[in-house]
N, C-alpha and C. Protein backbone atom coordinates (compact mmCIF):
# COMPACT_ATOMS: atom_id res chain seq x y z
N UNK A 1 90.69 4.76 43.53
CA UNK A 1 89.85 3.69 43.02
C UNK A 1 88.39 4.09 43.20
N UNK A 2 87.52 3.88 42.44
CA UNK A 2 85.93 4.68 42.27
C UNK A 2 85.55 3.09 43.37
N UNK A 3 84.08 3.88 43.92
CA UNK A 3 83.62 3.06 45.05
C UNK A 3 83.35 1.78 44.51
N UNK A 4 82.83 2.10 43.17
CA UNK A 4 82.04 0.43 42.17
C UNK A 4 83.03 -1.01 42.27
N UNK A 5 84.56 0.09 42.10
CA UNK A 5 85.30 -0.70 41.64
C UNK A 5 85.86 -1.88 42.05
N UNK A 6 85.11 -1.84 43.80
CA UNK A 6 85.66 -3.10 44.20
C UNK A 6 84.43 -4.14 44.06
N UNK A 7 83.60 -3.86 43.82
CA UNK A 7 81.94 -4.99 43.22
C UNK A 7 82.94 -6.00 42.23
N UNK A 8 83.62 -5.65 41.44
CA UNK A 8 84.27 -6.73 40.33
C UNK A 8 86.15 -7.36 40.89
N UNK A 9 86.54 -6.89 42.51
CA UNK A 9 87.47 -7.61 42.29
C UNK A 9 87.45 -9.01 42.98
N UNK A 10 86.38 -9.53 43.27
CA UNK A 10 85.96 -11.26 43.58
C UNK A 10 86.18 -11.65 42.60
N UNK A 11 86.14 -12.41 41.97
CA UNK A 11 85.71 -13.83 41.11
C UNK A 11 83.95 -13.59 41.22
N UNK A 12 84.02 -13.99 39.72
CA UNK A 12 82.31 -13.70 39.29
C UNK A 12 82.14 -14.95 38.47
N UNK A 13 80.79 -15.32 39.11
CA UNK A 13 79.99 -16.54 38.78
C UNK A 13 79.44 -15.98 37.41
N UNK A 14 79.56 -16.96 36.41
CA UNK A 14 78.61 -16.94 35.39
C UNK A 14 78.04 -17.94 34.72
N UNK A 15 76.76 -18.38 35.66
CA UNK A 15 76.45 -19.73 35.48
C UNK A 15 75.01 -19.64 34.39
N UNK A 16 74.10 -18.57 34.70
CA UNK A 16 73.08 -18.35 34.15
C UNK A 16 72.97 -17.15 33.28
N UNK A 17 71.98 -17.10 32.25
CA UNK A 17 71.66 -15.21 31.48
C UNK A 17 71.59 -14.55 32.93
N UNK A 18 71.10 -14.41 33.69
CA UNK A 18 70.73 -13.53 34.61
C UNK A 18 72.02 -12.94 35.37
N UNK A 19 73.13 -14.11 35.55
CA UNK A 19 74.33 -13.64 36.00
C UNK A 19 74.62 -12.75 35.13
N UNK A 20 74.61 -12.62 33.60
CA UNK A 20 75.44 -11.52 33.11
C UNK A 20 74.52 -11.00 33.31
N UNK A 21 73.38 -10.64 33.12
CA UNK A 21 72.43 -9.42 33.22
C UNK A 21 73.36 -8.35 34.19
N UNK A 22 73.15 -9.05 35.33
CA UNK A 22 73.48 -8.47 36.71
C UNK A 22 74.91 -7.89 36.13
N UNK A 23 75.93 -8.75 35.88
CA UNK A 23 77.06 -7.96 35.81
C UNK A 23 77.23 -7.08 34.56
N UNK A 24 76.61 -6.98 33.47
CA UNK A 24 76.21 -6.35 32.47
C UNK A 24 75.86 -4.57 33.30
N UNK A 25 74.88 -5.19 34.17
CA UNK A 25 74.18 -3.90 35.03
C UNK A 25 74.81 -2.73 35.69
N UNK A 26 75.92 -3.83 36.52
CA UNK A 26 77.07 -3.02 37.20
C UNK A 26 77.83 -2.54 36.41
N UNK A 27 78.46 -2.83 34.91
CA UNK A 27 79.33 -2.42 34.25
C UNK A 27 78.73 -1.16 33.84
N UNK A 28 77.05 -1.55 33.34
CA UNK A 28 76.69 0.13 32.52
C UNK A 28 76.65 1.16 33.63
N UNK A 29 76.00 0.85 34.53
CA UNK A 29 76.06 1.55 35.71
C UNK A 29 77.08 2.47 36.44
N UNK A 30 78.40 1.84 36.60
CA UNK A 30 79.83 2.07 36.48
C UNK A 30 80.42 3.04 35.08
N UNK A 31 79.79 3.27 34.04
CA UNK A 31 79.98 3.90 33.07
C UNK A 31 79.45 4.68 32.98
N UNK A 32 78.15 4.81 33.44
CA UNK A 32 77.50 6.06 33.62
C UNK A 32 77.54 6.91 34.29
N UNK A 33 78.13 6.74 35.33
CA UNK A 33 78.28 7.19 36.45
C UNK A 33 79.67 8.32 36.80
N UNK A 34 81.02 7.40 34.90
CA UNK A 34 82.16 7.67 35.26
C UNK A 34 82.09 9.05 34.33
N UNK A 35 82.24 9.95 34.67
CA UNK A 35 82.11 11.40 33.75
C UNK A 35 81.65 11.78 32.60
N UNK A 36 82.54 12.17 31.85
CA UNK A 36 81.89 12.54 30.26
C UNK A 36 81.48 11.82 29.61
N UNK A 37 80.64 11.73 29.16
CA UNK A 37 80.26 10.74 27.69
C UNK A 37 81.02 10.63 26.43
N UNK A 38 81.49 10.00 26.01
CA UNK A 38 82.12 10.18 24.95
C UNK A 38 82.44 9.17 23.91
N UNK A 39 82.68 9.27 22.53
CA UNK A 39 81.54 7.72 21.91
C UNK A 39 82.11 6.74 21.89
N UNK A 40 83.38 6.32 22.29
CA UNK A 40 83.85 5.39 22.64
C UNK A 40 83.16 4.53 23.71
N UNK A 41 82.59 5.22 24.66
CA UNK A 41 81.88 4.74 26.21
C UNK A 41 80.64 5.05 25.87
N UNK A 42 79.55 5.25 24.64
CA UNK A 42 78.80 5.02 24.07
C UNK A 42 78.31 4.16 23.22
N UNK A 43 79.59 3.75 22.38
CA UNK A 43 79.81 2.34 21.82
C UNK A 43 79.61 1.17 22.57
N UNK A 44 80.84 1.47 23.93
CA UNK A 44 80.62 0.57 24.70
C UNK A 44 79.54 0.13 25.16
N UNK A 45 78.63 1.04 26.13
CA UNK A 45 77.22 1.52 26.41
C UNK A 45 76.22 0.60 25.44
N UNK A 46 75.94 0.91 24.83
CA UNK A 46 75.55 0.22 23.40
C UNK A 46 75.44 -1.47 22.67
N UNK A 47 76.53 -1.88 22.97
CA UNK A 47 77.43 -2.75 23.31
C UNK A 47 76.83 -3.88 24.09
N UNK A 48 76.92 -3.18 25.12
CA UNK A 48 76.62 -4.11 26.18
C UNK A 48 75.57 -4.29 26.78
N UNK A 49 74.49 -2.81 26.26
CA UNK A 49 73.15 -2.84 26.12
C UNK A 49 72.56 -4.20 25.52
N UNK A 50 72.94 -4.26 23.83
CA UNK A 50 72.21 -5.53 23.61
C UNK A 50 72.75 -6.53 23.92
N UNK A 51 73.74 -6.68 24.41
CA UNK A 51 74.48 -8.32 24.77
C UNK A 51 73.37 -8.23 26.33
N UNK A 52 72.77 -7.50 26.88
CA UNK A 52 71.72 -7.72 28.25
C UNK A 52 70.30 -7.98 27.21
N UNK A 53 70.01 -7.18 26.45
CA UNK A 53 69.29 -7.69 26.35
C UNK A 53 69.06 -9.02 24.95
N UNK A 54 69.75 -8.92 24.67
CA UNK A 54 70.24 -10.99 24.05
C UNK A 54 70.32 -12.09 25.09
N UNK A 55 70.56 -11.99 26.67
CA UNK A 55 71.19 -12.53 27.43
C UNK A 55 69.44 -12.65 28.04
N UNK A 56 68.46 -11.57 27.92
CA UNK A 56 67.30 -11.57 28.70
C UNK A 56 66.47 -12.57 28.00
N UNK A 57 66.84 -12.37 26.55
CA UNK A 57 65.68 -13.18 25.83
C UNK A 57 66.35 -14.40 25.67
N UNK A 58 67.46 -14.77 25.74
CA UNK A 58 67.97 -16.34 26.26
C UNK A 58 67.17 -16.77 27.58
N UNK A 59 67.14 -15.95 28.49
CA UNK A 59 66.71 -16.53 29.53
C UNK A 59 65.03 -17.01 30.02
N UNK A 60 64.42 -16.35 29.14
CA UNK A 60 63.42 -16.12 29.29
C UNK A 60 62.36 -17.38 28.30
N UNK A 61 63.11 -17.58 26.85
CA UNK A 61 63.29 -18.96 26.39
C UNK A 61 63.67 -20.11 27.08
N UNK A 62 64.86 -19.83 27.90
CA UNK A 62 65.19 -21.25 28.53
C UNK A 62 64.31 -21.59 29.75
N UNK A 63 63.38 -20.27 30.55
CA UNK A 63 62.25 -20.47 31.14
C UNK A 63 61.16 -21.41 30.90
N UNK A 64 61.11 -20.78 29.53
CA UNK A 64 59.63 -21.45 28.98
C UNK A 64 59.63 -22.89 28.46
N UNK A 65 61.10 -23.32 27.91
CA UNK A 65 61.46 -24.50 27.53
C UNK A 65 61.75 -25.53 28.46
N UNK A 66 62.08 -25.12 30.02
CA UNK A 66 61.91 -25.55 31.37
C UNK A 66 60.54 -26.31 31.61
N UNK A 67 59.23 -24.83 31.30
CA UNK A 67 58.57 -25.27 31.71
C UNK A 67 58.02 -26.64 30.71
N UNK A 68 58.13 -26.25 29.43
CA UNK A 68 57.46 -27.08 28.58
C UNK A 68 58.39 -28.78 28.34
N UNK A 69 59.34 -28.86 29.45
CA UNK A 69 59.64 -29.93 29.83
C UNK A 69 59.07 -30.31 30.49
N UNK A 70 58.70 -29.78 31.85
CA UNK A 70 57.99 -30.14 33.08
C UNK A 70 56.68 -30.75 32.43
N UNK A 71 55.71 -29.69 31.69
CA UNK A 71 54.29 -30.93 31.57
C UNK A 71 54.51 -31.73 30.65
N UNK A 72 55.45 -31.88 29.92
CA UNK A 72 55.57 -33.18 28.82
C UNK A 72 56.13 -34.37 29.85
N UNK A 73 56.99 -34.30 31.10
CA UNK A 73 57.53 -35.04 31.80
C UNK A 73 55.74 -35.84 32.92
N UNK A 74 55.42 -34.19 33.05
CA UNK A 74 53.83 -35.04 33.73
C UNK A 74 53.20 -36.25 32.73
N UNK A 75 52.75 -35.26 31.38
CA UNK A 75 51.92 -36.28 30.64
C UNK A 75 52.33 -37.19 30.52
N UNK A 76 53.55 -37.50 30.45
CA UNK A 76 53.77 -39.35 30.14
C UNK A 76 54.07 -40.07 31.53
N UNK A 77 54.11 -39.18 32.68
CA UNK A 77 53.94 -39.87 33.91
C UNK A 77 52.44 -40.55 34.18
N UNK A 78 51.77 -39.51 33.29
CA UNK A 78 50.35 -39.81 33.75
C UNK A 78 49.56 -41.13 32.79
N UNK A 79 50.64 -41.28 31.62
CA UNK A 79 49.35 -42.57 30.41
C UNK A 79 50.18 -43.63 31.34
């Protein structure tokens, strides 16, 4: 069994983009790591590249839409 391989046998939270980021991370990481390249595990690679970064720019929207709750929640605290 490769050393990575026990990082994924818990139960994995996936509550936020950032959770998959992270496990997105370990997977490419784990692939890169595992010998030849070959385009199947380049596909993959690939793959799962943009599903991180689809998952970054979700998160990073739901940041900003956070915040732009927060001062709309001030301003009408404040009339």
């Amino acid at each position: 069994m490769p050393e990575n391989e026990s990082e994924f046998t818990k139960d994995i939270r996936i509550n936020k983009p950032q959770d998959i980021r992270r496990m997105i991370g370990k997977v490419i990481n784990i692939l890169l790591q595992d010998g030849e390249m070959k385009i199947d595990k380049a596909k993959t690679l690939a793959t799962l590249s943009n599903t991180a970064l689809k998952s970054m720019e979700l998160g990073e929207l739901a940041e900003r839409l956070d915040k732009i709750e927060e001062q709309l929640k001030k301003e009408e605290g404040d009339k």
